[in-house]
PDB file of N, CA and C in Angstrom:
ATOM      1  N   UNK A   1      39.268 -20.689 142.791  1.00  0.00           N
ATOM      2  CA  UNK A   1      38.504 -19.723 142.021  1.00  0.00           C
ATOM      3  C   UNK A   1      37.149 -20.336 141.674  1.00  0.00           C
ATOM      4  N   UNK A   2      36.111 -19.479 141.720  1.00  0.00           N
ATOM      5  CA  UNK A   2      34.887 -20.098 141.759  1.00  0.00           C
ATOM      6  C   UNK A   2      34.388 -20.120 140.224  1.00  0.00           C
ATOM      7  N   UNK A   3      33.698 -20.751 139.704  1.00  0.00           N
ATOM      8  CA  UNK A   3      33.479 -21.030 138.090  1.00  0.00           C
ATOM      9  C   UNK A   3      32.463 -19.825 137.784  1.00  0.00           C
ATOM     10  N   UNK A   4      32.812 -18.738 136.909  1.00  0.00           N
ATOM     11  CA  UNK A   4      32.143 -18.439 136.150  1.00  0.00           C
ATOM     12  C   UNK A   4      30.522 -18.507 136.171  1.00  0.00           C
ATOM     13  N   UNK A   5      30.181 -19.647 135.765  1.00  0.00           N
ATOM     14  CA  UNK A   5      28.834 -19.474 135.238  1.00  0.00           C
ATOM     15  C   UNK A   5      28.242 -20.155 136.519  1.00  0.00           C
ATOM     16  N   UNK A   6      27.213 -19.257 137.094  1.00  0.00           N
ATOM     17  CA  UNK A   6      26.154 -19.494 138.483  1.00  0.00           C
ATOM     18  C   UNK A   6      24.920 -20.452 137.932  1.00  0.00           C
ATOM     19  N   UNK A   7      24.693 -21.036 139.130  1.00  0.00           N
ATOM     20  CA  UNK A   7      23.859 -21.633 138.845  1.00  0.00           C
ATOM     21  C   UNK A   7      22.696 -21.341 139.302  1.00  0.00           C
ATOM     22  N   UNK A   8      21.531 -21.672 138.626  1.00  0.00           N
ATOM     23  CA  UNK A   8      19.999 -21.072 139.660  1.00  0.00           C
ATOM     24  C   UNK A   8      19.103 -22.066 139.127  1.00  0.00           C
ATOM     25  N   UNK A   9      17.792 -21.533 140.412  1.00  0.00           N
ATOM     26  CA  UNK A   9      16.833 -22.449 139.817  1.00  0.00           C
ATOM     27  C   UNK A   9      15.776 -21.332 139.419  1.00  0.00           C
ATOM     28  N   UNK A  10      15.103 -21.833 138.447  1.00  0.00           N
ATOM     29  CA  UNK A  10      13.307 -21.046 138.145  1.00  0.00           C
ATOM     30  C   UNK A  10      12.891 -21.184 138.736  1.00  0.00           C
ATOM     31  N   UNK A  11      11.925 -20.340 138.681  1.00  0.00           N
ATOM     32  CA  UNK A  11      10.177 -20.312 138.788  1.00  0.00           C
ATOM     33  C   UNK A  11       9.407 -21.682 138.106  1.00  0.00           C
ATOM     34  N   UNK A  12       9.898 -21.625 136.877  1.00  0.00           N
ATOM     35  CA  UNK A  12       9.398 -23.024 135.960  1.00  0.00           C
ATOM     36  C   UNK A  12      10.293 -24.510 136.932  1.00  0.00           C
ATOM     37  N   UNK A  13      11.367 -24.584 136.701  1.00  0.00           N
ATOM     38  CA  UNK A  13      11.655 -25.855 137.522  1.00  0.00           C
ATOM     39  C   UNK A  13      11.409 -25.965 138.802  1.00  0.00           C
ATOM     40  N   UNK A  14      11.172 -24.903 139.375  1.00  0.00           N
ATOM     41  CA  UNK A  14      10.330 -25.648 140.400  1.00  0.00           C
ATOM     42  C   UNK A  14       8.949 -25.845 140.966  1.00  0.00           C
ATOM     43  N   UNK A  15       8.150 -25.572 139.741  1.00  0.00           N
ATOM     44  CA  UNK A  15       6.668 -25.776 139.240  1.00  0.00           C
ATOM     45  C   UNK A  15       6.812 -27.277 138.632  1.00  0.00           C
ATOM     46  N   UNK A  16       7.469 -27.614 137.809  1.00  0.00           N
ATOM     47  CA  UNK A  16       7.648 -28.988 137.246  1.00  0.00           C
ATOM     48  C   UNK A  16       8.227 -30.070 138.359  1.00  0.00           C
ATOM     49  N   UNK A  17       8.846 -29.524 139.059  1.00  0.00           N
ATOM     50  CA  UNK A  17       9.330 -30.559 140.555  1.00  0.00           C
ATOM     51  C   UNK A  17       8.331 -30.471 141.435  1.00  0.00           C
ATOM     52  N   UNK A  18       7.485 -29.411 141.654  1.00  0.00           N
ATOM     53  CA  UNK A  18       6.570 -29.656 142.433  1.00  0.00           C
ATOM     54  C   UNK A  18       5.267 -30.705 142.134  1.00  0.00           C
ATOM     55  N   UNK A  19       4.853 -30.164 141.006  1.00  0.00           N
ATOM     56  CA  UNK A  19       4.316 -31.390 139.933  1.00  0.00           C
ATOM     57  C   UNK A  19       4.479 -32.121 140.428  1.00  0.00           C
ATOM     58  N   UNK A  20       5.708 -32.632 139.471  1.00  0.00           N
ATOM     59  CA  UNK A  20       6.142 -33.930 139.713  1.00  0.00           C
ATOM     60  C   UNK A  20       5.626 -35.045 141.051  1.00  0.00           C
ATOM     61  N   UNK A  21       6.478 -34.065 142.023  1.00  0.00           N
ATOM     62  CA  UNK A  21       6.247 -34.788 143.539  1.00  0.00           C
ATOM     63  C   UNK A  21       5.223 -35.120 143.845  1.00  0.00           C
ATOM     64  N   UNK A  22       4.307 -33.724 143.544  1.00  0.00           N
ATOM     65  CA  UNK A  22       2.758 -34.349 144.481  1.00  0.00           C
ATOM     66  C   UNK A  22       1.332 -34.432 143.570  1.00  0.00           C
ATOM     67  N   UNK A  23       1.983 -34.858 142.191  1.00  0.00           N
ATOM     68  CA  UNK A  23       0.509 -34.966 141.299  1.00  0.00           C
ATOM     69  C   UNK A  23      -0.466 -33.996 140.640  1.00  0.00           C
ATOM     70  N   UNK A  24       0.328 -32.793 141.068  1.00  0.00           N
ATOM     71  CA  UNK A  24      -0.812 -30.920 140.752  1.00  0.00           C
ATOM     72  C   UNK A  24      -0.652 -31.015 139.817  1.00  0.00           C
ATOM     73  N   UNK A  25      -1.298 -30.332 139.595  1.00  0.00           N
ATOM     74  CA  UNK A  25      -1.119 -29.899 137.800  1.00  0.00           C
ATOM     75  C   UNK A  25      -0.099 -28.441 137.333  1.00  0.00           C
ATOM     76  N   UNK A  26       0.424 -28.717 136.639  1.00  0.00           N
ATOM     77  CA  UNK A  26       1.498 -27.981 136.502  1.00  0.00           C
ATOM     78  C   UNK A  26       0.896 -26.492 136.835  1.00  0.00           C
ATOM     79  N   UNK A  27      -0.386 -25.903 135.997  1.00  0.00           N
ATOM     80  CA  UNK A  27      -1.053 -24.603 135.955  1.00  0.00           C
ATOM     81  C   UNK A  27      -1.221 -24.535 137.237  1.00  0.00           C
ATOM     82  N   UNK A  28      -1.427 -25.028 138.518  1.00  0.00           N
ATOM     83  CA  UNK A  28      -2.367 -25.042 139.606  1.00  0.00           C
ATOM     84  C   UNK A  28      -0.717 -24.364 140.880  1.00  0.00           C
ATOM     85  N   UNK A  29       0.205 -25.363 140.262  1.00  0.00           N
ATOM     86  CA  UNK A  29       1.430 -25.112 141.006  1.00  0.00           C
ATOM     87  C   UNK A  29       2.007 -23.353 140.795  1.00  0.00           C
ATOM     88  N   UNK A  30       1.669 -23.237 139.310  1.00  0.00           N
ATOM     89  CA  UNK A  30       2.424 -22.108 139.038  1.00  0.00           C
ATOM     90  C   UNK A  30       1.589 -20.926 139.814  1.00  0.00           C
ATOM     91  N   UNK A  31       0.106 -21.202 139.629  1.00  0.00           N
ATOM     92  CA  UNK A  31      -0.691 -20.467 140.446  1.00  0.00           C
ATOM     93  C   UNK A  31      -0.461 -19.887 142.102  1.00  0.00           C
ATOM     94  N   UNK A  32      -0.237 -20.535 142.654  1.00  0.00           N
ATOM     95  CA  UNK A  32       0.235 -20.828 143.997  1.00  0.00           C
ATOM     96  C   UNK A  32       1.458 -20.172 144.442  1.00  0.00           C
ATOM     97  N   UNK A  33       2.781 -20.637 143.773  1.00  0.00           N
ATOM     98  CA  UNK A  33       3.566 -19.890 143.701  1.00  0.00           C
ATOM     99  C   UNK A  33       3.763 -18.552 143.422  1.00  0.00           C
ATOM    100  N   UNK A  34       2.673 -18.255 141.731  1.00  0.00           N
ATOM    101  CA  UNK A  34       3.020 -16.510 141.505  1.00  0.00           C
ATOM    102  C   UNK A  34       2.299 -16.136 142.685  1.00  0.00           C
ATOM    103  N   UNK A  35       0.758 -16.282 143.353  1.00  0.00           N
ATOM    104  CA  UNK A  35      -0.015 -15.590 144.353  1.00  0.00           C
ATOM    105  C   UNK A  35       0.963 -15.606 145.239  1.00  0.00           C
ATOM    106  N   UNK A  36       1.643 -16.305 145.991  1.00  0.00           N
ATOM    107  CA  UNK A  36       2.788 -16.138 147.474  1.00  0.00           C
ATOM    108  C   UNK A  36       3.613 -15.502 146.918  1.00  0.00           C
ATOM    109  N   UNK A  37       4.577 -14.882 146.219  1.00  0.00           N
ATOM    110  CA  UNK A  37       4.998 -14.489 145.516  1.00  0.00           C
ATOM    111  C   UNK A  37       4.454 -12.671 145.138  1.00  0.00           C
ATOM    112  N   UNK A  38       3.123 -12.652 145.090  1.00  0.00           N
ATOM    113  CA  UNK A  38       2.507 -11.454 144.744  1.00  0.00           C
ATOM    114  C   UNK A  38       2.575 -11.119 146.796  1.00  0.00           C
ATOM    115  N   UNK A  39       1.897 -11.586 147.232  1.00  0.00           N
ATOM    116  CA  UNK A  39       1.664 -11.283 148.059  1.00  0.00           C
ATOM    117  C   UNK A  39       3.245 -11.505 149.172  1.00  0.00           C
ATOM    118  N   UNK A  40       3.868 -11.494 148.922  1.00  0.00           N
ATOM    119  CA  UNK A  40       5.267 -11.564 149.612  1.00  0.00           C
ATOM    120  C   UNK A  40       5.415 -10.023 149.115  1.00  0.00           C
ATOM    121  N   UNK A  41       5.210  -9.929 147.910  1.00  0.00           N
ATOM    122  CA  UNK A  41       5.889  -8.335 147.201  1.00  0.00           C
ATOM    123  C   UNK A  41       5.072  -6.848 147.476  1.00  0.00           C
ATOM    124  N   UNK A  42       3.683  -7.801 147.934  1.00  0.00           N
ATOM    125  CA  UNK A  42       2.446  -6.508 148.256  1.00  0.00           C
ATOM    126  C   UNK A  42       2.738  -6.100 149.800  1.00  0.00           C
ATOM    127  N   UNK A  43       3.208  -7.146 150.720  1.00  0.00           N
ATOM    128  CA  UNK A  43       3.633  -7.382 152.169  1.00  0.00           C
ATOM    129  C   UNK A  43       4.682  -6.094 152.436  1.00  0.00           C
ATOM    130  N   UNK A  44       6.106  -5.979 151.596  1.00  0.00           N
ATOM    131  CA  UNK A  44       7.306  -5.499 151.202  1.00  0.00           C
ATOM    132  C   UNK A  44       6.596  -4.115 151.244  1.00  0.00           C
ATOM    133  N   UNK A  45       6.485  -3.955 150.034  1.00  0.00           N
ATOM    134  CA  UNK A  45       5.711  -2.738 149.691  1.00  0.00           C
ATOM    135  C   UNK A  45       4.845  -1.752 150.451  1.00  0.00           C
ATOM    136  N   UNK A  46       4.106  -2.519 151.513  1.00  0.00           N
ATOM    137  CA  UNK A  46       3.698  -2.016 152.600  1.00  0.00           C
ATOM    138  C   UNK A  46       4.881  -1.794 153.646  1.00  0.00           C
ATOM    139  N   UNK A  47       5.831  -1.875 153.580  1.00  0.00           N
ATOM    140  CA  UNK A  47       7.036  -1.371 155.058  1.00  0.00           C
ATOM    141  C   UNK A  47       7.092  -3.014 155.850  1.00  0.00           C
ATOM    142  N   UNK A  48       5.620  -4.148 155.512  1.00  0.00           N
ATOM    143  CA  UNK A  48       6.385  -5.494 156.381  1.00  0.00           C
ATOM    144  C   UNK A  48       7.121  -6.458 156.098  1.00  0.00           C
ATOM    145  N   UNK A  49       7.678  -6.564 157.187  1.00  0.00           N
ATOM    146  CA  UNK A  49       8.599  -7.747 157.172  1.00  0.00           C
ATOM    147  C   UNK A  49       7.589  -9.229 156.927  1.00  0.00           C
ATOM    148  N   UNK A  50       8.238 -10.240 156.320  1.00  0.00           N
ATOM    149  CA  UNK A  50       7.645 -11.102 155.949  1.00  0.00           C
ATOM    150  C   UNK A  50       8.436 -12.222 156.298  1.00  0.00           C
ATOM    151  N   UNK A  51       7.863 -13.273 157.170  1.00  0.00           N
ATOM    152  CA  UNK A  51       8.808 -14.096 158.102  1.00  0.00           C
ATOM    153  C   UNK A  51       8.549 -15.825 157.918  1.00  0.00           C
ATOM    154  N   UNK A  52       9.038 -16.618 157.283  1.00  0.00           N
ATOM    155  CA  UNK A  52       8.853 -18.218 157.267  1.00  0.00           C
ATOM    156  C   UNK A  52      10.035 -18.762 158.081  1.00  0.00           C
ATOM    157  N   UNK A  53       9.317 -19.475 159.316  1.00  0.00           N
ATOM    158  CA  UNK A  53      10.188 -19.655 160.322  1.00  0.00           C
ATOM    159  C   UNK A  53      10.826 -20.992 159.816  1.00  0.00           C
ATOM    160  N   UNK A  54      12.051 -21.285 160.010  1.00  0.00           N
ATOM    161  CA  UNK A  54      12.969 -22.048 159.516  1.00  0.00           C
ATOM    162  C   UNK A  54      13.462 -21.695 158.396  1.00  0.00           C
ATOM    163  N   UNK A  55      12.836 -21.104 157.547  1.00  0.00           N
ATOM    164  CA  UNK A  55      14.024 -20.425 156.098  1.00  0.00           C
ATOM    165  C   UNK A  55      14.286 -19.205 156.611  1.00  0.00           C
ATOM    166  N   UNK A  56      13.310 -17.932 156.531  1.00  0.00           N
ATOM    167  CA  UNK A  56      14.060 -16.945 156.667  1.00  0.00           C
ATOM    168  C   UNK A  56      13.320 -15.601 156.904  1.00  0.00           C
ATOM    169  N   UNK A  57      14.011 -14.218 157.372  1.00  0.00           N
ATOM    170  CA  UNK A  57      12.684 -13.011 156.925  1.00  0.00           C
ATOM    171  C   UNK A  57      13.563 -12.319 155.915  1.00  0.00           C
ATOM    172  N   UNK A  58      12.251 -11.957 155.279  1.00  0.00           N
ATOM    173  CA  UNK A  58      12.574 -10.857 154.370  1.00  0.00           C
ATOM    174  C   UNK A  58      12.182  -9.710 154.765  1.00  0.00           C
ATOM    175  N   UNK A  59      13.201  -8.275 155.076  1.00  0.00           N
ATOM    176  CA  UNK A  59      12.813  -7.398 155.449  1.00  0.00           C
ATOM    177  C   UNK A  59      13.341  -5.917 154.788  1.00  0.00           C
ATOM    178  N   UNK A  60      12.228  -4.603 155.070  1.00  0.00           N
ATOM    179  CA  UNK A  60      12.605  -3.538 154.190  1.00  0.00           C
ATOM    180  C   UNK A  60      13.560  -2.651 155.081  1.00  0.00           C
ATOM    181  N   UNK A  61      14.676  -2.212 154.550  1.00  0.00           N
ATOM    182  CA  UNK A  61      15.473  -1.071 155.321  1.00  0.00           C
ATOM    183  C   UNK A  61      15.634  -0.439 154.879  1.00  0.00           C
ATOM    184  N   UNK A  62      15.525   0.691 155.040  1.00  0.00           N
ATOM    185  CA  UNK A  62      16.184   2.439 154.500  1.00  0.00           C
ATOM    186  C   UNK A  62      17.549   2.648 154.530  1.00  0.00           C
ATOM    187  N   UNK A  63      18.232   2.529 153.515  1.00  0.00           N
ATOM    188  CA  UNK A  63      19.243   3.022 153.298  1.00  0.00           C
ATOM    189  C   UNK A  63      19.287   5.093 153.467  1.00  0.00           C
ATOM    190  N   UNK A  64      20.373   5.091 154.222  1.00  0.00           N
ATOM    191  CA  UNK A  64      20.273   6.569 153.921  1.00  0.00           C
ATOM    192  C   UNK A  64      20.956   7.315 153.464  1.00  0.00           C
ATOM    193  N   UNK A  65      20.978   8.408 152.800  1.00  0.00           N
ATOM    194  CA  UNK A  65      21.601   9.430 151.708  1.00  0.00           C
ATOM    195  C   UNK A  65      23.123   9.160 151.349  1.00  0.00           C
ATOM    196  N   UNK A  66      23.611   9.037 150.671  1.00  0.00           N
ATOM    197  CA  UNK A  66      25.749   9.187 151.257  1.00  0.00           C
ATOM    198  C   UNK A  66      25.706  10.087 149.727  1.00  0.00           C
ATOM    199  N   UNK A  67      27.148  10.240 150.023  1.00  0.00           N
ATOM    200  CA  UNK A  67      27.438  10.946 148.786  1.00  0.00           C
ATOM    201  C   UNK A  67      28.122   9.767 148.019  1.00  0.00           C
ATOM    202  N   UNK A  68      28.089   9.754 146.636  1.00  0.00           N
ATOM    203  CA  UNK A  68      29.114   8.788 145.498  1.00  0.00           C
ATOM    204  C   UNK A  68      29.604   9.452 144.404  1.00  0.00           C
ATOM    205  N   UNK A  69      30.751   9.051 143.857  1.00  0.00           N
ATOM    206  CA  UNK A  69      31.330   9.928 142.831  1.00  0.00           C
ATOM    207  C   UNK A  69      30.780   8.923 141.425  1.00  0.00           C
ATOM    208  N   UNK A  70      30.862   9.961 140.338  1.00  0.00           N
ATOM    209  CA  UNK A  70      30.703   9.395 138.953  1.00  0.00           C
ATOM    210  C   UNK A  70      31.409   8.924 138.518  1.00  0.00           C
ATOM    211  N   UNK A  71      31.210   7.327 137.809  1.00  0.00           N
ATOM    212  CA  UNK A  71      32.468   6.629 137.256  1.00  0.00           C
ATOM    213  C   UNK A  71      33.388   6.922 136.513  1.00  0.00           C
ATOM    214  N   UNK A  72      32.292   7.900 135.630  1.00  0.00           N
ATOM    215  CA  UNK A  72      32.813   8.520 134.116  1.00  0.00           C
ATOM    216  C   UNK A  72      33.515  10.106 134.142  1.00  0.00           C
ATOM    217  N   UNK A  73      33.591  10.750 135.657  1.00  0.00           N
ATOM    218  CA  UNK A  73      33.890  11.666 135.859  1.00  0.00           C
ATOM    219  C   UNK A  73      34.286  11.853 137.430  1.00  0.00           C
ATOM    220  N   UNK A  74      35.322  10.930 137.916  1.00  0.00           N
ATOM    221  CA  UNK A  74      35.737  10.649 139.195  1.00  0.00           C
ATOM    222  C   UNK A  74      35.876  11.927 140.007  1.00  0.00           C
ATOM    223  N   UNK A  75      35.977  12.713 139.591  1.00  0.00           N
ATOM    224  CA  UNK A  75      36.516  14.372 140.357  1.00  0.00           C
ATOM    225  C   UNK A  75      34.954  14.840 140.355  1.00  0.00           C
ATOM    226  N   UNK A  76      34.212  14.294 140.245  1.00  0.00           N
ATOM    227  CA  UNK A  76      32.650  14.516 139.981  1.00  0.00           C
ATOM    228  C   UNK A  76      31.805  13.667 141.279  1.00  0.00           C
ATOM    229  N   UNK A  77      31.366  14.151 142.601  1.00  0.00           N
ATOM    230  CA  UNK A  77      30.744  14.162 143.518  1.00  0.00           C
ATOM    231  C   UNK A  77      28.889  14.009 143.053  1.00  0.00           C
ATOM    232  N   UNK A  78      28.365  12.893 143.683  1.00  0.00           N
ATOM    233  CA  UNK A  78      26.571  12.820 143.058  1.00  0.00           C
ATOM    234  C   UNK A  78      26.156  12.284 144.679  1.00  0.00           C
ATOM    235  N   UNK A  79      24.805  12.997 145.066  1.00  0.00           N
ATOM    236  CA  UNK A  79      24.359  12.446 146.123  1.00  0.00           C
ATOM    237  C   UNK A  79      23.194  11.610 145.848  1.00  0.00           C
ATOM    238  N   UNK A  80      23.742  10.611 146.720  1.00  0.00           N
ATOM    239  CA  UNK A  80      22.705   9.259 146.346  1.00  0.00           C
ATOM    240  C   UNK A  80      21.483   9.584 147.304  1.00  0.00           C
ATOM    241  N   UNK A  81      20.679   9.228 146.666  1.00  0.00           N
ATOM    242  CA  UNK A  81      19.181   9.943 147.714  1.00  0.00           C
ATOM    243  C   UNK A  81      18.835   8.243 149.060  1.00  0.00           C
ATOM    244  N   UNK A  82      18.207   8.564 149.865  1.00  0.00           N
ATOM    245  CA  UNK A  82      17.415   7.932 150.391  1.00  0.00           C
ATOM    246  C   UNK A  82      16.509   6.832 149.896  1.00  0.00           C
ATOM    247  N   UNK A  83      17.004   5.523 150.049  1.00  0.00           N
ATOM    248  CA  UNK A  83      16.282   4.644 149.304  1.00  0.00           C
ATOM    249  C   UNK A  83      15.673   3.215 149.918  1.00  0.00           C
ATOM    250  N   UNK A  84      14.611   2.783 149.904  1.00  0.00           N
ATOM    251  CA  UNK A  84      14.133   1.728 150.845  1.00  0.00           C
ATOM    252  C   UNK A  84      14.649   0.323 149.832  1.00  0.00           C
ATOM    253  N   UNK A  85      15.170  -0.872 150.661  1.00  0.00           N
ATOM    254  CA  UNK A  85      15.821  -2.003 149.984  1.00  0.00           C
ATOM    255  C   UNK A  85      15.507  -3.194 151.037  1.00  0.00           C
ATOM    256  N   UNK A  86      15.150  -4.425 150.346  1.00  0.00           N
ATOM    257  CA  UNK A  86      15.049  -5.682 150.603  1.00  0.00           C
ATOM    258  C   UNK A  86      16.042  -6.400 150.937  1.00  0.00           C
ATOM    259  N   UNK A  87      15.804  -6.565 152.807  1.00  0.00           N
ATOM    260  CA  UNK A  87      17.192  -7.789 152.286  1.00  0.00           C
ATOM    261  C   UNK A  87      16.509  -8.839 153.161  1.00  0.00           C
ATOM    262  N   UNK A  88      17.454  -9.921 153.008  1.00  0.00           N
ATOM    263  CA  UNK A  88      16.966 -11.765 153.201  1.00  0.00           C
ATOM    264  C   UNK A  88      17.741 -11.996 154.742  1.00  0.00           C
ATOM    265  N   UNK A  89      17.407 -12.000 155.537  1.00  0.00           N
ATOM    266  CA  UNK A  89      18.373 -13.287 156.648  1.00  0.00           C
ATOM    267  C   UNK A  89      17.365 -14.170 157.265  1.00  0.00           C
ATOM    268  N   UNK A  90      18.373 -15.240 156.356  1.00  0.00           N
ATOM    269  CA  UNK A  90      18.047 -16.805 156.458  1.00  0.00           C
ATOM    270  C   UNK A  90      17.931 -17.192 157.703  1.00  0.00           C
ATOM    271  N   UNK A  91      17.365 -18.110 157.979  1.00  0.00           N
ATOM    272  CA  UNK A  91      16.949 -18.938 159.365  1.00  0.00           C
ATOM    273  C   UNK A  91      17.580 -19.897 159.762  1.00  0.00           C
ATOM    274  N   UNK A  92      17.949 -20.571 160.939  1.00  0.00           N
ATOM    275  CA  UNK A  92      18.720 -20.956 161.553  1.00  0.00           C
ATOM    276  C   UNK A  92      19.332 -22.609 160.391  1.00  0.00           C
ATOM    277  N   UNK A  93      18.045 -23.176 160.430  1.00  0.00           N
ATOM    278  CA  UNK A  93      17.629 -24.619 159.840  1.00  0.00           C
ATOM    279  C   UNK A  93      18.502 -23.972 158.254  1.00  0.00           C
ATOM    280  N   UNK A  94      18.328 -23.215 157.394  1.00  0.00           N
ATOM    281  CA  UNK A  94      18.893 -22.819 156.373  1.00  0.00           C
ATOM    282  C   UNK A  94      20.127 -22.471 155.843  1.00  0.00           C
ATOM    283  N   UNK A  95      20.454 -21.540 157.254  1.00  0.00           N
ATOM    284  CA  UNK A  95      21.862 -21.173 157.338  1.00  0.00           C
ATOM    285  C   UNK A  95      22.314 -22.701 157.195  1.00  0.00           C
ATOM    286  N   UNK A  96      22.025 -23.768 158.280  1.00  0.00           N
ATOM    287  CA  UNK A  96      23.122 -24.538 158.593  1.00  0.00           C
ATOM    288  C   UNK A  96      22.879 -25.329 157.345  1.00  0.00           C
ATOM    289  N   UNK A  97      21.560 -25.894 156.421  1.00  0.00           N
ATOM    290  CA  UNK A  97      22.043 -26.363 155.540  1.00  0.00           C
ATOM    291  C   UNK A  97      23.160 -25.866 154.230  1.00  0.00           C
ATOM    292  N   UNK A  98      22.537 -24.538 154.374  1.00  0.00           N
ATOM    293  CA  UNK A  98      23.820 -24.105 153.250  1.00  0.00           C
ATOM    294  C   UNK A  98      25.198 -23.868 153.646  1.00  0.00           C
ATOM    295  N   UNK A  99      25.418 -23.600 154.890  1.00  0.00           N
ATOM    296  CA  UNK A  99      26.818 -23.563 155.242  1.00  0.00           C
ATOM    297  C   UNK A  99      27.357 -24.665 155.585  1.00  0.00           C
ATOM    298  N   UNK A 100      26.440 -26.216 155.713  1.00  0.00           N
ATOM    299  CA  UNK A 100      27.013 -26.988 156.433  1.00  0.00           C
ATOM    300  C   UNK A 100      27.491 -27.489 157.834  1.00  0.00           C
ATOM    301  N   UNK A 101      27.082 -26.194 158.591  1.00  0.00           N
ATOM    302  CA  UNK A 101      27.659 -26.240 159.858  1.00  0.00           C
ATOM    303  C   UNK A 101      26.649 -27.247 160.978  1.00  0.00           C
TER     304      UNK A 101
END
């Protein structure tokens, strides 16, 4: 059974590790990051895919319409509309570090 509480990293720790490593200044790192970051989300937003070879692309897909019932009223039918969504597949070098393989 897997524990409860997940673990993650920030935005902030890894502005302070970047620091750290290469001498920036903390403001200069955070800079850098939110702009790639803005512009990863302005990329999206436009319909492109956004691709860093060895980690991964991030890309937009259209989900399309289905029907779903209401939690609070199961005998109760709601159609879910058409909706555009982000998803991640990781890159080869990534996969294998996180899976190990």
């Amino acid at each position: 059974m897997s524990d409860p509480i997940q673990k993650r990293t920030t935005k902030r720790e890894l502005v302070v590790r970047i620091a750290n490593e290469t001498g920036l200044i903390q403001q200069d790192v955070y800079d850098v990051i939110q702009k790639t970051l803005d512009y990863i989300t302005e990329s999206l937003a436009r319909g492109e895919d956004v691709e860093f070879r060895n980690f991964g692309v991030f890309e937009v897909t259209e989900r399309k319409q289905r029907i779903g019932r209401n939690p609070n009223k199961p005998e109760q039918t709601v159609t879910i509309p058409t909706r555009k969504v982000v998803k991640f597949k990781p890159g080869k070098i990534m996969k294998q570090q996180v899976t190990g393989d």
